[in-house]
PDB file of N, CA and C in Angstrom:
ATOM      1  N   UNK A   1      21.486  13.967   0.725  1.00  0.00           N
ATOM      2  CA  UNK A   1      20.259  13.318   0.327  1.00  0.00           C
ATOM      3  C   UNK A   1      20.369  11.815   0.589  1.00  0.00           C
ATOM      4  N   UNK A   2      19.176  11.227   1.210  1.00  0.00           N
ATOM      5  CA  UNK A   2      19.572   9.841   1.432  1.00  0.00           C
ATOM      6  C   UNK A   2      19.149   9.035  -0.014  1.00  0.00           C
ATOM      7  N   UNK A   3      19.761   7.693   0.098  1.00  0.00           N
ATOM      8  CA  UNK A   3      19.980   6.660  -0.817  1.00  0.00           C
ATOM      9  C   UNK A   3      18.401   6.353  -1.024  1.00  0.00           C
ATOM     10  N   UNK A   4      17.923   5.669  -2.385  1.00  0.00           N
ATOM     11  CA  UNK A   4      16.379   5.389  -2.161  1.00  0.00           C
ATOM     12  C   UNK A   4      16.605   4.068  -1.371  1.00  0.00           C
ATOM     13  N   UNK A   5      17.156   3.170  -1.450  1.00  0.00           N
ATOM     14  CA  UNK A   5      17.231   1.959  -0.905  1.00  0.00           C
ATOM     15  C   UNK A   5      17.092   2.575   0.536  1.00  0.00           C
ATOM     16  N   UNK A   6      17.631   3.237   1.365  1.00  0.00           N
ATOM     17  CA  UNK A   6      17.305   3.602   2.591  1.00  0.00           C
ATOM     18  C   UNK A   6      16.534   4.472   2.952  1.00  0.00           C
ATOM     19  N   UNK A   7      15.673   4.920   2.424  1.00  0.00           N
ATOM     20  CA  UNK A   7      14.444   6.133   2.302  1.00  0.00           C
ATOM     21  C   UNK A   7      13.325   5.508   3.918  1.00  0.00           C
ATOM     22  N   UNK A   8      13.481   6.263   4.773  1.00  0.00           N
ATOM     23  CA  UNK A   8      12.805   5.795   5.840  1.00  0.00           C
ATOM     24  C   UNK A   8      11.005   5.931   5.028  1.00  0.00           C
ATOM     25  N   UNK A   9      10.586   6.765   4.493  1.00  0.00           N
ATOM     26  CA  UNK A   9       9.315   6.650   3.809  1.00  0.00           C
ATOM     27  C   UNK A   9       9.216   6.562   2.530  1.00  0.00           C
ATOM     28  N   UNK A  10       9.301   5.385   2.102  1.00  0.00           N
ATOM     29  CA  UNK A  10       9.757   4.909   1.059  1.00  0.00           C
ATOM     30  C   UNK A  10       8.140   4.645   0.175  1.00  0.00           C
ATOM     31  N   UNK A  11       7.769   4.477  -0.823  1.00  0.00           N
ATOM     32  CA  UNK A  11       6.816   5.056  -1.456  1.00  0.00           C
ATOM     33  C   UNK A  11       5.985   3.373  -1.352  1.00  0.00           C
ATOM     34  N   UNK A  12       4.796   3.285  -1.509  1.00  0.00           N
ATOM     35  CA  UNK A  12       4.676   1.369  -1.942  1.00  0.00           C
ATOM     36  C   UNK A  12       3.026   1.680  -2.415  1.00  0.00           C
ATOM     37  N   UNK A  13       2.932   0.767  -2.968  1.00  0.00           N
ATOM     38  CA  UNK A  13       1.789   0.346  -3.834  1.00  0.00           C
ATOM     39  C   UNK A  13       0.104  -0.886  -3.603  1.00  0.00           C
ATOM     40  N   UNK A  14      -0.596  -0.234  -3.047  1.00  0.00           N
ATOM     41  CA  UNK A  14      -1.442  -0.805  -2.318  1.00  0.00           C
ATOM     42  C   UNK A  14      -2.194  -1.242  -3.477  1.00  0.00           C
ATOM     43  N   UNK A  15      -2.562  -2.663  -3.154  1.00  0.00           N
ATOM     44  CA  UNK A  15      -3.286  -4.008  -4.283  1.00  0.00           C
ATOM     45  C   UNK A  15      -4.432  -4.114  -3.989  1.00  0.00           C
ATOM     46  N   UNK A  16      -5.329  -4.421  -4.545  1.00  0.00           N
ATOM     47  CA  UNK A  16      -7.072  -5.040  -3.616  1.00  0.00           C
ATOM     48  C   UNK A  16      -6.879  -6.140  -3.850  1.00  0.00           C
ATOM     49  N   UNK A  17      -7.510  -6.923  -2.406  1.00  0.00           N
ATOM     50  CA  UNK A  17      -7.959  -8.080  -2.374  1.00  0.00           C
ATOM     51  C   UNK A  17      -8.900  -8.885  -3.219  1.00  0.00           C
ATOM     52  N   UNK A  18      -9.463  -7.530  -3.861  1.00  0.00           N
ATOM     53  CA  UNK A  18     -10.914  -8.423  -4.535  1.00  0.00           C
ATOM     54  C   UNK A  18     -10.911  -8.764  -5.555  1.00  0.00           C
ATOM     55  N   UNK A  19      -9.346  -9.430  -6.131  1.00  0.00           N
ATOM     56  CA  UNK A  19      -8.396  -9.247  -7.246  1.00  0.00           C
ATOM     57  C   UNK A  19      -9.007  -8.513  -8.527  1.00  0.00           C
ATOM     58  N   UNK A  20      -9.748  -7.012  -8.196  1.00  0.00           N
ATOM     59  CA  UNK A  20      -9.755  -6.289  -9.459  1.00  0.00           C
ATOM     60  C   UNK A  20      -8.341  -5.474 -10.409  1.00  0.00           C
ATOM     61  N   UNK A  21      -7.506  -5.693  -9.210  1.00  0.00           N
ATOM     62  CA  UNK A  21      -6.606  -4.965 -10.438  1.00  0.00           C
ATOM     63  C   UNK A  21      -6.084  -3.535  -9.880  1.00  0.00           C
ATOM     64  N   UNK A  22      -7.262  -2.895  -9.208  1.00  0.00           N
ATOM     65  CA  UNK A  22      -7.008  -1.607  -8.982  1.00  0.00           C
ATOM     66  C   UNK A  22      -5.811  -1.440  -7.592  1.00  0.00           C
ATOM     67  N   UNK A  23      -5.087  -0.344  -7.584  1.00  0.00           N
ATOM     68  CA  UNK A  23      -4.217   0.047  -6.711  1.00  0.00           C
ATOM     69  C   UNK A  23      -4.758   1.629  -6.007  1.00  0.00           C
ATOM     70  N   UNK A  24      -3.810   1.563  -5.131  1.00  0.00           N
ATOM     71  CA  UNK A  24      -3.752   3.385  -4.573  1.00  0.00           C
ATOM     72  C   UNK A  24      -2.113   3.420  -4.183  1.00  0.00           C
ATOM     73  N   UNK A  25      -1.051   4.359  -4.193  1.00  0.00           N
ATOM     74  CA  UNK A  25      -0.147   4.508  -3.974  1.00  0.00           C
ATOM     75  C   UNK A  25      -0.180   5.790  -3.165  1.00  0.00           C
ATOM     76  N   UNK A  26       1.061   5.273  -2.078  1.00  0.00           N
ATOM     77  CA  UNK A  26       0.636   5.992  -0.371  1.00  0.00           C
ATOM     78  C   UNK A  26       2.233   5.832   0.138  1.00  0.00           C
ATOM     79  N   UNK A  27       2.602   6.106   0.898  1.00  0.00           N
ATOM     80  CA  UNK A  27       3.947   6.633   1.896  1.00  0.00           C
ATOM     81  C   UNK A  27       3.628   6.027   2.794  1.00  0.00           C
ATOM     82  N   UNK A  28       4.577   4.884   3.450  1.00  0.00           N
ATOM     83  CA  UNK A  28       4.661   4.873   4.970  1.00  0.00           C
ATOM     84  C   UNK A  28       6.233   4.800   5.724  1.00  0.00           C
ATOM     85  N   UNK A  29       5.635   4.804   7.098  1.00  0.00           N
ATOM     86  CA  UNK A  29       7.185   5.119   7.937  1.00  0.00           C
ATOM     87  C   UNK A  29       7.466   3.676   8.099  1.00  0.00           C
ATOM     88  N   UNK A  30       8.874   3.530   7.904  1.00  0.00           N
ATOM     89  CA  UNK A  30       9.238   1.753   7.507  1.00  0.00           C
ATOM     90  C   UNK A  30       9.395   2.081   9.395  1.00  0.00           C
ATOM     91  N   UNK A  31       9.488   2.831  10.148  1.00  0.00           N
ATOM     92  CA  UNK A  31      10.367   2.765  11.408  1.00  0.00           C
ATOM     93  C   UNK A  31       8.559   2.207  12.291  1.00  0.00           C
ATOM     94  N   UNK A  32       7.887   2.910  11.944  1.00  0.00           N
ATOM     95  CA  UNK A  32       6.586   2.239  12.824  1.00  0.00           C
ATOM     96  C   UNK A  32       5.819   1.032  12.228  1.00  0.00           C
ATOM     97  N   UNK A  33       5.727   0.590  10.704  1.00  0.00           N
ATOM     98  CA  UNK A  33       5.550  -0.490  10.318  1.00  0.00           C
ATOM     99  C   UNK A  33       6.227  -1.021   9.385  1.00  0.00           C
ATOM    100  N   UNK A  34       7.346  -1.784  10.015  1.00  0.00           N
ATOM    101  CA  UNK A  34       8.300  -2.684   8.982  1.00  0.00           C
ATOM    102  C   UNK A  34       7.469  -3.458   8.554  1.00  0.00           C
ATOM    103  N   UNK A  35       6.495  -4.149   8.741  1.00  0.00           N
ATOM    104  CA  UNK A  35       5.924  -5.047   8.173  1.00  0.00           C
ATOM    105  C   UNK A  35       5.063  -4.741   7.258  1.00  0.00           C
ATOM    106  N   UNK A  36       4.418  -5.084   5.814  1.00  0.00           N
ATOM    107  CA  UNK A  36       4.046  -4.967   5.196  1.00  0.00           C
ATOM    108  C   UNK A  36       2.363  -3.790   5.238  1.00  0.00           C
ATOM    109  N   UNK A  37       2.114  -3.346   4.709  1.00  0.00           N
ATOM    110  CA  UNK A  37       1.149  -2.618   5.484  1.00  0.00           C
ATOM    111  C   UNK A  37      -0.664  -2.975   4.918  1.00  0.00           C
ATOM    112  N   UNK A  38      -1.952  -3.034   5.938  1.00  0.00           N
ATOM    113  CA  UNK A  38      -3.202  -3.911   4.746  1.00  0.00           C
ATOM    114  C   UNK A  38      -4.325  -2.500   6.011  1.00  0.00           C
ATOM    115  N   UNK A  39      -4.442  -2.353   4.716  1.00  0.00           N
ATOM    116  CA  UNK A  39      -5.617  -0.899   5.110  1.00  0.00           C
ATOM    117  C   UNK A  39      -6.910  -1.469   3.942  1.00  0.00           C
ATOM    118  N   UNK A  40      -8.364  -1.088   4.954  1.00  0.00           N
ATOM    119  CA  UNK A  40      -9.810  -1.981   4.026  1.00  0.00           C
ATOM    120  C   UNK A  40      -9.600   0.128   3.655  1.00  0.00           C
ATOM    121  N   UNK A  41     -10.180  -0.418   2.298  1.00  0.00           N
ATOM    122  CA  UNK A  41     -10.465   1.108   1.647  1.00  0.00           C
ATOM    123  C   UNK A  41     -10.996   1.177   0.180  1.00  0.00           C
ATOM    124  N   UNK A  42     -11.722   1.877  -0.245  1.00  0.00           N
ATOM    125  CA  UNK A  42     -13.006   1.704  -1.464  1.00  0.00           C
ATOM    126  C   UNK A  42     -12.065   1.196  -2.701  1.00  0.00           C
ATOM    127  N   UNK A  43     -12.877   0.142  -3.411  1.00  0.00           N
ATOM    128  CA  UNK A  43     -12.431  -0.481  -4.196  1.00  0.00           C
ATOM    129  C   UNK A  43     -13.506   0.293  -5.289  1.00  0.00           C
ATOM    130  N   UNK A  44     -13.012   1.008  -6.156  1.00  0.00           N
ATOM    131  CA  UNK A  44     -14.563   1.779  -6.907  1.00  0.00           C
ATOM    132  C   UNK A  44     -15.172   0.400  -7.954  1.00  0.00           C
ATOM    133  N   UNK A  45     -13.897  -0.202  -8.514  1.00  0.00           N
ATOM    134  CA  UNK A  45     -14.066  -1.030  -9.434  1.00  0.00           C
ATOM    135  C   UNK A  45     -15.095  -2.868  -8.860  1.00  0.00           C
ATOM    136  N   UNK A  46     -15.052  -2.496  -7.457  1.00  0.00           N
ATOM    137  CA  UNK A  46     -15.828  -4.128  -6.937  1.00  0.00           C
ATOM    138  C   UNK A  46     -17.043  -3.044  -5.817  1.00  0.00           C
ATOM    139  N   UNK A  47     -16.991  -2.236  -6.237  1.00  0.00           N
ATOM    140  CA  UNK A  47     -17.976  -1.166  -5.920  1.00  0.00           C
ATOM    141  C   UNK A  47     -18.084  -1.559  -4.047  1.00  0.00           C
ATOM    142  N   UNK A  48     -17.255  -1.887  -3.209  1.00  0.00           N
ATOM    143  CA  UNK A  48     -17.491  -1.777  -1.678  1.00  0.00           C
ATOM    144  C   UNK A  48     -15.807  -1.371  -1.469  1.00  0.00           C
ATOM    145  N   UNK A  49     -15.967  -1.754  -0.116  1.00  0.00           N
ATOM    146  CA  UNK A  49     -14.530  -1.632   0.637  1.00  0.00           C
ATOM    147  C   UNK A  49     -14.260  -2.645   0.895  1.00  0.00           C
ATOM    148  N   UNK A  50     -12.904  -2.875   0.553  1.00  0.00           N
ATOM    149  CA  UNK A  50     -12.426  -4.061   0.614  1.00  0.00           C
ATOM    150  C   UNK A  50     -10.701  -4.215   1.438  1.00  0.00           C
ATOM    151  N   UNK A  51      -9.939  -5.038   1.816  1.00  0.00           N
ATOM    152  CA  UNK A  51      -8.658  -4.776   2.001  1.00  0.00           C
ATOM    153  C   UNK A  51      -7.519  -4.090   1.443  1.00  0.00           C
ATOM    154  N   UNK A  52      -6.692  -3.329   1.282  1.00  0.00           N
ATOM    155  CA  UNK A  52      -5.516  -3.459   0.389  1.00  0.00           C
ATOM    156  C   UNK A  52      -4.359  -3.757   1.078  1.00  0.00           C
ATOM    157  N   UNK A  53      -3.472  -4.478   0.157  1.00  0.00           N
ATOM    158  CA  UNK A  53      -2.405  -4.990   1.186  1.00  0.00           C
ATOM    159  C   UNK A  53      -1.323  -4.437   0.414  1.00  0.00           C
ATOM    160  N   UNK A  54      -0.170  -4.255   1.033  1.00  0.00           N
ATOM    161  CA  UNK A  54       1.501  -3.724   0.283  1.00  0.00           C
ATOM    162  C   UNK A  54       1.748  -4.708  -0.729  1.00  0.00           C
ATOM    163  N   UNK A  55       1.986  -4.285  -1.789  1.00  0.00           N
ATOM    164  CA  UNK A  55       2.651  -5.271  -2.714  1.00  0.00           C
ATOM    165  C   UNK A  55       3.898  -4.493  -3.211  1.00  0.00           C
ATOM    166  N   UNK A  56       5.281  -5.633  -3.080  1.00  0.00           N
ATOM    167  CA  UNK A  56       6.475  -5.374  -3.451  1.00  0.00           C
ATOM    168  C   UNK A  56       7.070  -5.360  -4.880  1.00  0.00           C
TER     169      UNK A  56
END
């Protein structure tokens, strides 16, 4: 079983931009985006779509 520290899809926690507060938690492959990851997707609480970005 691998280590979590080395978990190629390691779990992370998507923030809104529209600083309501709200999250969605999602899986990605660290091997196709090491870099932080920002997907626009419904914010129910600022009632549109808005960004979410990876928060660590």
């Amino acid at each position: 079983m691998a280590k979590p520290g080395k978990d190629l899809r390691p779990i992370v926690r998507l923030r809104s931009t529209a600083g309501t507060g709200y999250t969605y938690v999602t899986r990605k492959n660290r091997r196709n985006d090491p870099e932080r990851l920002a997907l626009r997707k419904y914010d129910p609480l600022a009632r549109r779509h808005v960004e979410f970005t990876e928060s660590r």
